[in-house]
Protein backbone atom coordinates (compact mmCIF):
# COMPACT_ATOMS: atom_id res chain seq x y z
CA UNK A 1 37.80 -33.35 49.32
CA UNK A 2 37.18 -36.80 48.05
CA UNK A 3 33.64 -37.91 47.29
CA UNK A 4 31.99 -40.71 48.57
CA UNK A 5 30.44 -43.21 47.07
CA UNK A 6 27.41 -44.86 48.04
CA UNK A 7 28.08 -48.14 45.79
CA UNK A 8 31.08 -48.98 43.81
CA UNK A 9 28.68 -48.12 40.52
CA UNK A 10 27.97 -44.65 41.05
CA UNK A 11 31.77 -44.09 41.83
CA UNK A 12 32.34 -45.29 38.66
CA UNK A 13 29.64 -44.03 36.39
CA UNK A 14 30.07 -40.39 38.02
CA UNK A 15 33.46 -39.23 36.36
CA UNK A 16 31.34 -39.98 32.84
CA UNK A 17 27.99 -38.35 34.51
CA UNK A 18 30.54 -35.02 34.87
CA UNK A 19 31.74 -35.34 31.56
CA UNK A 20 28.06 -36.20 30.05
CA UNK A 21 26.99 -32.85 31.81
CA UNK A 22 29.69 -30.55 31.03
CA UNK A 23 28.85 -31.37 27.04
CA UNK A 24 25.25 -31.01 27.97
CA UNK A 25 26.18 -27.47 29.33
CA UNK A 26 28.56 -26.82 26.30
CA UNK A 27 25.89 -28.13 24.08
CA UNK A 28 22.84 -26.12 25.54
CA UNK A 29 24.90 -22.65 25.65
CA UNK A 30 26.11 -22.90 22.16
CA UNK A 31 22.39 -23.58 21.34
CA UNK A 32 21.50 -20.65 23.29
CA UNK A 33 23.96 -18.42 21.37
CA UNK A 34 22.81 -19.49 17.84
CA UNK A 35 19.36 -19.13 19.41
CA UNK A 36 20.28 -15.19 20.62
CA UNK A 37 21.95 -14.64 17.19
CA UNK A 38 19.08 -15.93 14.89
CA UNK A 39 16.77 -13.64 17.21
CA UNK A 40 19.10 -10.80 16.81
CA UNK A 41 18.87 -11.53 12.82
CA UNK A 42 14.89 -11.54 12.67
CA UNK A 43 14.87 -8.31 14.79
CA UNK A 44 17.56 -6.84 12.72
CA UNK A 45 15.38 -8.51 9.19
CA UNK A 46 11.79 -6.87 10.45
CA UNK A 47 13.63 -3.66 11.64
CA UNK A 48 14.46 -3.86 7.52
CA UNK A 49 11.29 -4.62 6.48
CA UNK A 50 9.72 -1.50 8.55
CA UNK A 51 12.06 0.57 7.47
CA UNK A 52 11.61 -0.06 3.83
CA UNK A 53 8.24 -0.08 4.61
CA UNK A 54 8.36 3.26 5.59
CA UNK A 55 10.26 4.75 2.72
CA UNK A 56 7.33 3.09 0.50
CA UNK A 57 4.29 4.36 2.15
CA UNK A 58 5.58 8.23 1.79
CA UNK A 59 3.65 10.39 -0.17
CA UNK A 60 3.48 11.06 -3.11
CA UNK A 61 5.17 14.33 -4.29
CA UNK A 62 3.78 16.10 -7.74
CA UNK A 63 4.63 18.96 -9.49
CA UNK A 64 3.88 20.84 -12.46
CA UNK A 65 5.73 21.79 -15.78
CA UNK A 66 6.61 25.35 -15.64
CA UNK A 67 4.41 28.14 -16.29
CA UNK A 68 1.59 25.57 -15.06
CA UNK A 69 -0.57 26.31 -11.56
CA UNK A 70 -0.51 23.31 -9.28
CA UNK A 71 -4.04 22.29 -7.49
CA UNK A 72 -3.69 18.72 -5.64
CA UNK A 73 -2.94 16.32 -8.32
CA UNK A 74 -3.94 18.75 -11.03
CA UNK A 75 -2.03 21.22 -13.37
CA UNK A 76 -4.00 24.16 -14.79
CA UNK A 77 -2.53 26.57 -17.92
CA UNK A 78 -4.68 29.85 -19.03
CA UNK A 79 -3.97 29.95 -22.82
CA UNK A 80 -4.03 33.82 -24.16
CA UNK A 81 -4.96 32.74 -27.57
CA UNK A 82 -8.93 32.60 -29.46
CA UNK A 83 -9.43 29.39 -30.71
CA UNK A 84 -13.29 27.27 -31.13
CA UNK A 85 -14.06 24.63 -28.61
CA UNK A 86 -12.48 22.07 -30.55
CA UNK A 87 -9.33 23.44 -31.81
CA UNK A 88 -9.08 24.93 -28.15
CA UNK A 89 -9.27 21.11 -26.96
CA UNK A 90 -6.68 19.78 -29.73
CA UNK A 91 -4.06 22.38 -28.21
CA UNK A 92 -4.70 21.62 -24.90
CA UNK A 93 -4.01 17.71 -26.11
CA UNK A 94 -0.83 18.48 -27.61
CA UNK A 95 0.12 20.16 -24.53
CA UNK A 96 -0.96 16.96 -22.61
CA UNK A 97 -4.06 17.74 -21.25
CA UNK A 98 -7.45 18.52 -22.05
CA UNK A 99 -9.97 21.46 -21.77
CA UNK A 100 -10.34 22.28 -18.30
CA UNK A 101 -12.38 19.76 -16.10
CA UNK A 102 -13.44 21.36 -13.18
CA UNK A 103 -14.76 19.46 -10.41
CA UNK A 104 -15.46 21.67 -7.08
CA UNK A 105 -15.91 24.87 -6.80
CA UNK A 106 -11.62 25.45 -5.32
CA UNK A 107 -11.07 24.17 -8.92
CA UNK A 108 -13.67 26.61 -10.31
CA UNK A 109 -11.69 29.83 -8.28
CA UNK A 110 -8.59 28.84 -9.19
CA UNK A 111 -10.11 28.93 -12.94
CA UNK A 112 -11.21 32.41 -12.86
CA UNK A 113 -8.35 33.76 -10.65
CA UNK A 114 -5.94 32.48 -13.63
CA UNK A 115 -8.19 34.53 -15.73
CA UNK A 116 -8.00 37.29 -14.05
CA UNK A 117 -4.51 37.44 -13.83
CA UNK A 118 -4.25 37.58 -17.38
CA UNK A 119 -6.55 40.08 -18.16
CA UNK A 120 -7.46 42.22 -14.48
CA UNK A 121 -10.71 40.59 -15.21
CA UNK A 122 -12.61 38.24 -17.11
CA UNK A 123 -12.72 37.41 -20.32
CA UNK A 124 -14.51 34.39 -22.57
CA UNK A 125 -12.98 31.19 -21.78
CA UNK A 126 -13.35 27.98 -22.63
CA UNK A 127 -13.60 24.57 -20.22
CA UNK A 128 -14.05 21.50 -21.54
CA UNK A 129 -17.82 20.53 -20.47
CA UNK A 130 -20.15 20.37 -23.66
CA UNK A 131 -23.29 18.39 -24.18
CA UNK A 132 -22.75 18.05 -28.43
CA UNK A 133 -23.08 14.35 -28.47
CA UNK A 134 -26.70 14.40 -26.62
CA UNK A 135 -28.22 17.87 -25.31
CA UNK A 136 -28.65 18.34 -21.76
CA UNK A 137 -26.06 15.37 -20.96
CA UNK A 138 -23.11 16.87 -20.04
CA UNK A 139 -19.37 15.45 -20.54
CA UNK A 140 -16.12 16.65 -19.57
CA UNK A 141 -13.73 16.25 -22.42
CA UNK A 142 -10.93 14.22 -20.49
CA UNK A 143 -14.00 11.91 -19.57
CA UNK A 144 -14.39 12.99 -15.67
CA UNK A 145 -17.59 12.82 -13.96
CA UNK A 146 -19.90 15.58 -13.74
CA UNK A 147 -20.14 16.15 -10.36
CA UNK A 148 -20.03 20.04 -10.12
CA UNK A 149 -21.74 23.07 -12.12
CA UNK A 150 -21.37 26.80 -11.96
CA UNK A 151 -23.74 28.20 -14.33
CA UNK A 152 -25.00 31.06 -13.82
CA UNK A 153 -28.87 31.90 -13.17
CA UNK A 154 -30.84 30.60 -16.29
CA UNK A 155 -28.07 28.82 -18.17
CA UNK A 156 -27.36 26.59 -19.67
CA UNK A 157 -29.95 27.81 -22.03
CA UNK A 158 -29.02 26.36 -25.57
CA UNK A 159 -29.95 29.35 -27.09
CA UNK A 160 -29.33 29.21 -30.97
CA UNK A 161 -27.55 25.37 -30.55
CA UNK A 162 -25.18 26.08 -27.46
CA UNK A 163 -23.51 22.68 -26.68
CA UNK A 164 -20.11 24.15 -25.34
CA UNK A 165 -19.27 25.42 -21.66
CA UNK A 166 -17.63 29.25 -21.34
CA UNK A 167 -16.64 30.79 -18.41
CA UNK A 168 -18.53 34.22 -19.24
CA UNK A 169 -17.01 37.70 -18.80
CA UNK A 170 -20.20 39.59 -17.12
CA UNK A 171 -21.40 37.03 -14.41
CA UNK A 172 -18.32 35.22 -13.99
CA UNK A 173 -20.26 32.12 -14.25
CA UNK A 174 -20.53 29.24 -16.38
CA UNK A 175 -22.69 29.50 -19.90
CA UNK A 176 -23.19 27.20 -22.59
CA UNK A 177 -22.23 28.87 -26.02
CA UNK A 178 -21.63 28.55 -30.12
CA UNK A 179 -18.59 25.62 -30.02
CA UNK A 180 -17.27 27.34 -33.53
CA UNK A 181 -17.22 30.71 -31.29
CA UNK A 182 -13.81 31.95 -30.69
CA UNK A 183 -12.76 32.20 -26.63
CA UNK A 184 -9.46 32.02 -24.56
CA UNK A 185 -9.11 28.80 -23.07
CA UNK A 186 -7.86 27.16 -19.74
CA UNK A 187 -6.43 23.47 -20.11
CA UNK A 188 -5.49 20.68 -17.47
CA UNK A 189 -3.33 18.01 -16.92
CA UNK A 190 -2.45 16.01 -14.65
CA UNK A 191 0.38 16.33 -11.89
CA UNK A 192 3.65 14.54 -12.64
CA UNK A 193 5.50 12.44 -9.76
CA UNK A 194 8.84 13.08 -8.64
């Protein structure tokens, strides 16, 4: 079917209007396909990013040496050897810890139950709270905060210069006793990351 004109200048311009808008058409869906791809990149780039995100935000997983007791982040070791406060504390460092810290009382059962284990009951051991540098101010020996106490009923006492912490046989409680005395001792370390 021919078209008709309605003046001899749109019959002429209209061949180049077709070809104007089939380039605008060729034009505008290439556009749209670079425009679907880059879209489809970003999706697939933050799909990436959450992914990887993911993988970082796991939790941590920790673990202890062998022959060590895991608690959270912490490993605890019962040594079966009488040493004083402060050679009891230079083993514990060569094992890469220090003299047991213990900061709540799950910490404080896990203590004696290692005890126990060892010797179907308990026996004089060693943590690492003392107050040698100034009496009545207590320190843990890896430097953690004092936070938690289990003495027993009238201790710490300081009776006859008492400036280190034991976990007594008889109460199983906390006393302060003679640092040159000679107890079993319980050391701790922290967890190591896989």
């Amino acid at each position: 079917m021919l078209e008709t004109c309605a003046t001899f200048q749109s019959c002429v311009t209209s061949p180049y209007k077709r070809i104007a808008q089939l380039r605008f058409q060729h034009i505008h869906s290439a556009s749209s396909i670079r425009t679907a791809e880059m879209a489809l990149a970003l999706r697939s780039v933050f799909l990436l990013c959450g992914l990887l995100a993911g993988v970082w935000a796991l939790p941590k997983v920790t673990y202890c040496p062998k022959g060590w007791t895991q608690l959270d982040d912490s490993c605890f070791i019962f040594v079966n050897q009488q040493r004083t406060f402060i050679d009891a504390e230079r083993i514990c460092q060569l094992k890469g810890g220090n003299l047991a810290s213990i900061l709540d009382a799950r910490e404080n059962a896990l203590v004696i139950e290692l005890i126990r284990q060892e010797f179907n009951g308990i026996r004089d051991t060693w943590i690492g709270l003392h107050d040698a540098i100034q009496e009545s101010t207590n320190l843990w020996t890896d430097g953690s905060v004092v936070g938690f106490t289990a003495y027993a009923a009238s201790q710490p006492d300081n009776f006859g210069n008492e400036d280190c912490t034991e976990i007594d046989d008889l109460p199983e409680a906390w006393n302060d006793d003679t640092c040159t005395d000679l107890n079993y001792f319980v050391c701790v370390k922290d967890a190591q990351e896989h």
